[in-house]
N, C-alpha and C. Protein backbone atom coordinates (compact mmCIF):
# COMPACT_ATOMS: atom_id res chain seq x y z
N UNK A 1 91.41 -229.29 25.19
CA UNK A 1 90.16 -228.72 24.76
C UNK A 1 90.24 -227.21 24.66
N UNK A 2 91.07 -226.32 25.22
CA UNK A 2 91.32 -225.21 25.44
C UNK A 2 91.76 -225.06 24.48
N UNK A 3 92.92 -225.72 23.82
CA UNK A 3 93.45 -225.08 22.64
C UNK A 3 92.65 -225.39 21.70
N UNK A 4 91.84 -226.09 21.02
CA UNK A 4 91.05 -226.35 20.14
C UNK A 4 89.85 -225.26 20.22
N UNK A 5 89.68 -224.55 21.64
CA UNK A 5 88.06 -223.57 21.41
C UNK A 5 89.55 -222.68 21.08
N UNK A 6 90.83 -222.11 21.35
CA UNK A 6 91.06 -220.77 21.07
C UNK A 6 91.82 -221.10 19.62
N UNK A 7 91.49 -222.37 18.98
CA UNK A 7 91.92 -222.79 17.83
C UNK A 7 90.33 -221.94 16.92
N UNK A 8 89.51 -222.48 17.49
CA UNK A 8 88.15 -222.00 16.68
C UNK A 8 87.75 -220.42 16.59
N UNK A 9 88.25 -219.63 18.12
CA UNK A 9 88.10 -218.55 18.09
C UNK A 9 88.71 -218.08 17.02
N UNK A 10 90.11 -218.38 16.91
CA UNK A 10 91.27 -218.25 15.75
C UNK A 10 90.59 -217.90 14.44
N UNK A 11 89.90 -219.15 14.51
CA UNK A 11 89.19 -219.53 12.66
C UNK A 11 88.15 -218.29 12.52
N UNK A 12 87.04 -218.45 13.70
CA UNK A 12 85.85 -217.23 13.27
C UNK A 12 86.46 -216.26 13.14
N UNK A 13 87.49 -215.86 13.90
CA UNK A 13 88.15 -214.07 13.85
C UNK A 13 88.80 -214.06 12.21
N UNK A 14 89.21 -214.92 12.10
CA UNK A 14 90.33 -214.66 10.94
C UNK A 14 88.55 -214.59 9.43
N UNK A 15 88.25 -215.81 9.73
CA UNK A 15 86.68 -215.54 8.59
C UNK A 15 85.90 -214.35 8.70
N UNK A 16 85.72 -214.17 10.16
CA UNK A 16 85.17 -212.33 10.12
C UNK A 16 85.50 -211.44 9.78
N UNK A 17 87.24 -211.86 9.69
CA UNK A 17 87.63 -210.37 9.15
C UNK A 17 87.82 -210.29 7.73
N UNK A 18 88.34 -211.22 7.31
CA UNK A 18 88.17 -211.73 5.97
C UNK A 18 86.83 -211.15 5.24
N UNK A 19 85.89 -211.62 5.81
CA UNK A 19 84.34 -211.13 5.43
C UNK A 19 84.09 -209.61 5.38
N UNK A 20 84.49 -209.21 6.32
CA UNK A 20 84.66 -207.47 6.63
C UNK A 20 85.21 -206.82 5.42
N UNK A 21 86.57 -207.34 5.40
CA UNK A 21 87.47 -206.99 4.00
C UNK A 21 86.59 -206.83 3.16
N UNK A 22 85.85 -208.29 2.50
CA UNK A 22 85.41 -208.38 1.32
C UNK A 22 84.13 -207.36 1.27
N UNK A 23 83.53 -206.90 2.58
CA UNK A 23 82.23 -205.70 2.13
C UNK A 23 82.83 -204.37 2.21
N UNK A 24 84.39 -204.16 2.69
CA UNK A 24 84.56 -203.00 2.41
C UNK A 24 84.68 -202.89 1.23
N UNK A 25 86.12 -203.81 0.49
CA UNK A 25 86.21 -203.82 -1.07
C UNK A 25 84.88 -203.70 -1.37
N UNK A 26 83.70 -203.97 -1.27
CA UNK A 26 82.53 -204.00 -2.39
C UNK A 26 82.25 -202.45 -2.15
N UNK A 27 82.39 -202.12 -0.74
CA UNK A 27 81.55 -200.90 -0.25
C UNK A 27 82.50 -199.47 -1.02
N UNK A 28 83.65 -199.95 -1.06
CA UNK A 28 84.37 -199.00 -2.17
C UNK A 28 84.11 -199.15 -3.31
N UNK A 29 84.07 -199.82 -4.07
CA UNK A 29 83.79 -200.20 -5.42
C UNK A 29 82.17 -199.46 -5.26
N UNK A 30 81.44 -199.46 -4.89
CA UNK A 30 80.32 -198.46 -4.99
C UNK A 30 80.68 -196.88 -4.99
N UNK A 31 80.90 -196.93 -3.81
CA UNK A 31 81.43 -195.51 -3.59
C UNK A 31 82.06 -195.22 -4.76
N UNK A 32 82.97 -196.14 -5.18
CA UNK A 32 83.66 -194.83 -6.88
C UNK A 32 83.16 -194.82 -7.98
N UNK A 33 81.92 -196.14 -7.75
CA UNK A 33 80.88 -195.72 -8.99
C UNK A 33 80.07 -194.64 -8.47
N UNK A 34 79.71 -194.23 -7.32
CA UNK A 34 79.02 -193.25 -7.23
C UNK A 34 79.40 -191.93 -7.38
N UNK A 35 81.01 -191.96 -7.15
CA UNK A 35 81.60 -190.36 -7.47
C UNK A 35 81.98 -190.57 -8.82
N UNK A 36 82.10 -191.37 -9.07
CA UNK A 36 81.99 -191.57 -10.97
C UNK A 36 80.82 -190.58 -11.82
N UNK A 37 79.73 -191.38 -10.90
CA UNK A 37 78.79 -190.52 -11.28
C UNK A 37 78.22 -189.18 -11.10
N UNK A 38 78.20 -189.20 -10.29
CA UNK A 38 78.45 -187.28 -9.29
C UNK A 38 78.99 -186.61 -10.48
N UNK A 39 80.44 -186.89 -10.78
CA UNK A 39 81.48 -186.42 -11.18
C UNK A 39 80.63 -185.83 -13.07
N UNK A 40 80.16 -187.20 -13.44
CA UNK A 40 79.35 -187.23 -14.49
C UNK A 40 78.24 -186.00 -14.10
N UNK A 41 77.28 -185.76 -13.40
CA UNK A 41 76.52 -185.28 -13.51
C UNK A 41 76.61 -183.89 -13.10
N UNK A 42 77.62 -183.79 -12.45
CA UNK A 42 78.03 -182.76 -12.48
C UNK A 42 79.20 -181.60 -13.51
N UNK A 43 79.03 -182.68 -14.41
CA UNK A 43 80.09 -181.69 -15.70
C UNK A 43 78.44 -181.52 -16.88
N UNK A 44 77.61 -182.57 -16.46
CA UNK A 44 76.63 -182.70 -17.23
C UNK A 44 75.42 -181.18 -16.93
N UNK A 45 75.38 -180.72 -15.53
CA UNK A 45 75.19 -179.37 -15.20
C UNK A 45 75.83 -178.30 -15.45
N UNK A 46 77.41 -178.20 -15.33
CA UNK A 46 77.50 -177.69 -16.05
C UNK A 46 77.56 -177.13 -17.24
N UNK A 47 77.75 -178.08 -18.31
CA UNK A 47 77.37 -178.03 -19.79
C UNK A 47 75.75 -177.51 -19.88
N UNK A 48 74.87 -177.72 -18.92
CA UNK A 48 73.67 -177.30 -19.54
C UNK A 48 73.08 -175.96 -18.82
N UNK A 49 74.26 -175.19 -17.81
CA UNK A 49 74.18 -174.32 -17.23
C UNK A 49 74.84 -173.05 -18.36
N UNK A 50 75.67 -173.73 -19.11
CA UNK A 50 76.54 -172.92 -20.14
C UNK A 50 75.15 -172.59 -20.96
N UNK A 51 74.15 -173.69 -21.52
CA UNK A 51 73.61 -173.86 -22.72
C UNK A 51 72.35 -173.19 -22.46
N UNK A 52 72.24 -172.71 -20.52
CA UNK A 52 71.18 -172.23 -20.67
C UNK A 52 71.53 -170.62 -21.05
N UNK A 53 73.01 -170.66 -20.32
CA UNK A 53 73.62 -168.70 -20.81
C UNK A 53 73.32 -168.61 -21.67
N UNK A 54 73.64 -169.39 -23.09
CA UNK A 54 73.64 -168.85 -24.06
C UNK A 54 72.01 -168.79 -24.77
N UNK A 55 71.55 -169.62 -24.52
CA UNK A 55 69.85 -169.37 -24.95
C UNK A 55 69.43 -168.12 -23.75
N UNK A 56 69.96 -167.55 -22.77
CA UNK A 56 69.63 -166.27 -22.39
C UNK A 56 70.00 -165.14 -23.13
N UNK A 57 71.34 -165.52 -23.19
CA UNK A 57 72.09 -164.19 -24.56
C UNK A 57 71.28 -164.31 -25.44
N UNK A 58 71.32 -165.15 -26.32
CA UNK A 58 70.37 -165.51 -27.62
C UNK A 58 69.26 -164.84 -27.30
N UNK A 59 68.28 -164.89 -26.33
CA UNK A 59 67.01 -164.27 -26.25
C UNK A 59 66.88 -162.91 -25.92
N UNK A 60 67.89 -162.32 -25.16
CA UNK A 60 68.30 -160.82 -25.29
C UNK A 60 68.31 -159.88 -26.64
N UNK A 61 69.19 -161.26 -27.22
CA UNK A 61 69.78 -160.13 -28.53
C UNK A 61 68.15 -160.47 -29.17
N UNK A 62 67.84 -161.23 -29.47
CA UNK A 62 65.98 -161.66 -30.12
C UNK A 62 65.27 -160.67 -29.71
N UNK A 63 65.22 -160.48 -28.89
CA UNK A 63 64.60 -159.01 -28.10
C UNK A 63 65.15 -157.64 -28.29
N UNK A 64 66.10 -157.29 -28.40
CA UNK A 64 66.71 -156.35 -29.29
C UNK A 64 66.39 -156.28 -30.99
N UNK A 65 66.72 -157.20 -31.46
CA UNK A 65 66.37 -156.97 -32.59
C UNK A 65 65.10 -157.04 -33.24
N UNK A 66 64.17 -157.84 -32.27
CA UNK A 66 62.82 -157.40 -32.33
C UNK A 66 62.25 -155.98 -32.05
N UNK A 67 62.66 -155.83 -31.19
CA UNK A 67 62.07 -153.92 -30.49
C UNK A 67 62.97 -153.06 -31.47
N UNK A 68 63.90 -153.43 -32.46
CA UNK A 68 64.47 -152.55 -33.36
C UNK A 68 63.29 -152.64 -35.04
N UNK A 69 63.10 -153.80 -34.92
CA UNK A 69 62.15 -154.12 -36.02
C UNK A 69 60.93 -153.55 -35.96
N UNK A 70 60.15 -153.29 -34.51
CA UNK A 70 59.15 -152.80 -33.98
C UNK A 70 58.96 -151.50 -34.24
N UNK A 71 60.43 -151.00 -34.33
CA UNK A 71 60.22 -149.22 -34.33
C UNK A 71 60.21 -149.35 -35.71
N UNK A 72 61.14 -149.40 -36.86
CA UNK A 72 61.50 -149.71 -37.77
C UNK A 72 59.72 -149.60 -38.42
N UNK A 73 59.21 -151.17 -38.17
CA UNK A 73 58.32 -150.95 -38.53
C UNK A 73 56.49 -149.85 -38.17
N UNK A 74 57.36 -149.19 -37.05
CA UNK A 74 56.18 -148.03 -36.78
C UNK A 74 56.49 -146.91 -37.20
N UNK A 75 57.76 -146.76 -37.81
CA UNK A 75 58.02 -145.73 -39.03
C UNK A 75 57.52 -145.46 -40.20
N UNK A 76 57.43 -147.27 -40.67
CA UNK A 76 56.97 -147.12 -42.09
C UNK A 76 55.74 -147.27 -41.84
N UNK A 77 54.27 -147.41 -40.67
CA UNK A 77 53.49 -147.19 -40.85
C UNK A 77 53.12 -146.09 -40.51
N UNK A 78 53.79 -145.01 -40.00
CA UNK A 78 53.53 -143.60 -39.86
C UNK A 78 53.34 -142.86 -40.91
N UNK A 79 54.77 -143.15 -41.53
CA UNK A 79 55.36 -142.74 -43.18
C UNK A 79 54.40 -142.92 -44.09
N UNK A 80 53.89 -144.26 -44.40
CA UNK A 80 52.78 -144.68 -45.14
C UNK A 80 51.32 -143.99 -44.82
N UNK A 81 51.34 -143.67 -43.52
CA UNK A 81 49.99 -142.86 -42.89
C UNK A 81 50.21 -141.13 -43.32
N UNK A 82 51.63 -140.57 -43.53
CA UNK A 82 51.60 -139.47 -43.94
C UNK A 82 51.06 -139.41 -45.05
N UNK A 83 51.99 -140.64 -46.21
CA UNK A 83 51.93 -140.20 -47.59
C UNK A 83 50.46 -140.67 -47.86
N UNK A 84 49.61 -141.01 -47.47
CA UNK A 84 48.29 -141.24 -47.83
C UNK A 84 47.21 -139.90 -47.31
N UNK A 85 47.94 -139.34 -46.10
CA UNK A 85 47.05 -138.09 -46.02
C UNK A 85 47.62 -137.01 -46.92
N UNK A 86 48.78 -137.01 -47.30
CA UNK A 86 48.78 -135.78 -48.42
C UNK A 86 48.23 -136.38 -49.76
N UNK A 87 48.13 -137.24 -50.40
CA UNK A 87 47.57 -137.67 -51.48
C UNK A 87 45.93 -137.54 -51.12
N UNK A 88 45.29 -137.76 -49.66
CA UNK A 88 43.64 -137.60 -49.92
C UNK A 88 43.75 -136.23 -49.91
N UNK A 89 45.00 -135.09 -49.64
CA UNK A 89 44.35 -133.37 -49.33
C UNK A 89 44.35 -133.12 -50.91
């Protein structure tokens, strides 16, 4: 009878571990979908960390060439404000 319970102990240990195995394999197989994804979302930040530089540059130079247009155009309404006061003298 002794050998038959350390026959059974035998069986549950060997099925437990067996079982163990099979949730680590699963528990990895997550894990590298999850750094799969990490991995994804993190090239995906950076691409939109690039895209925000450049819509900052972009809005710099927009702003430059606006405040150049600004003067530009407070020239020609100065200019236009001269040549209308020498034409009313």
């Amino acid at each position: 009878m002794e050998s038959q319970s350390l026959a059974e102990i035998v069986q549950d240990l060997a099925e437990t571990t067996i079982a163990a195995s099979e949730t680590i394999e699963q528990l990895s197989d997550r894990i590298e979908a999850i750094t799969t994804q990490v991995d994804q979302q993190g090239q995906q930040i950076f691409a939109l960390t690039n895209a925000l530089q450049t819509l900052t540059d972009n809005q710099s130079t927009l702003v430059s060439h606006i405040a150049h247009l600004t003067e530009t155009l407070e020239r020609i309404a100065t200019s236009l404000e001269m040549s209308n006061q020498k034409h009313s003298q």
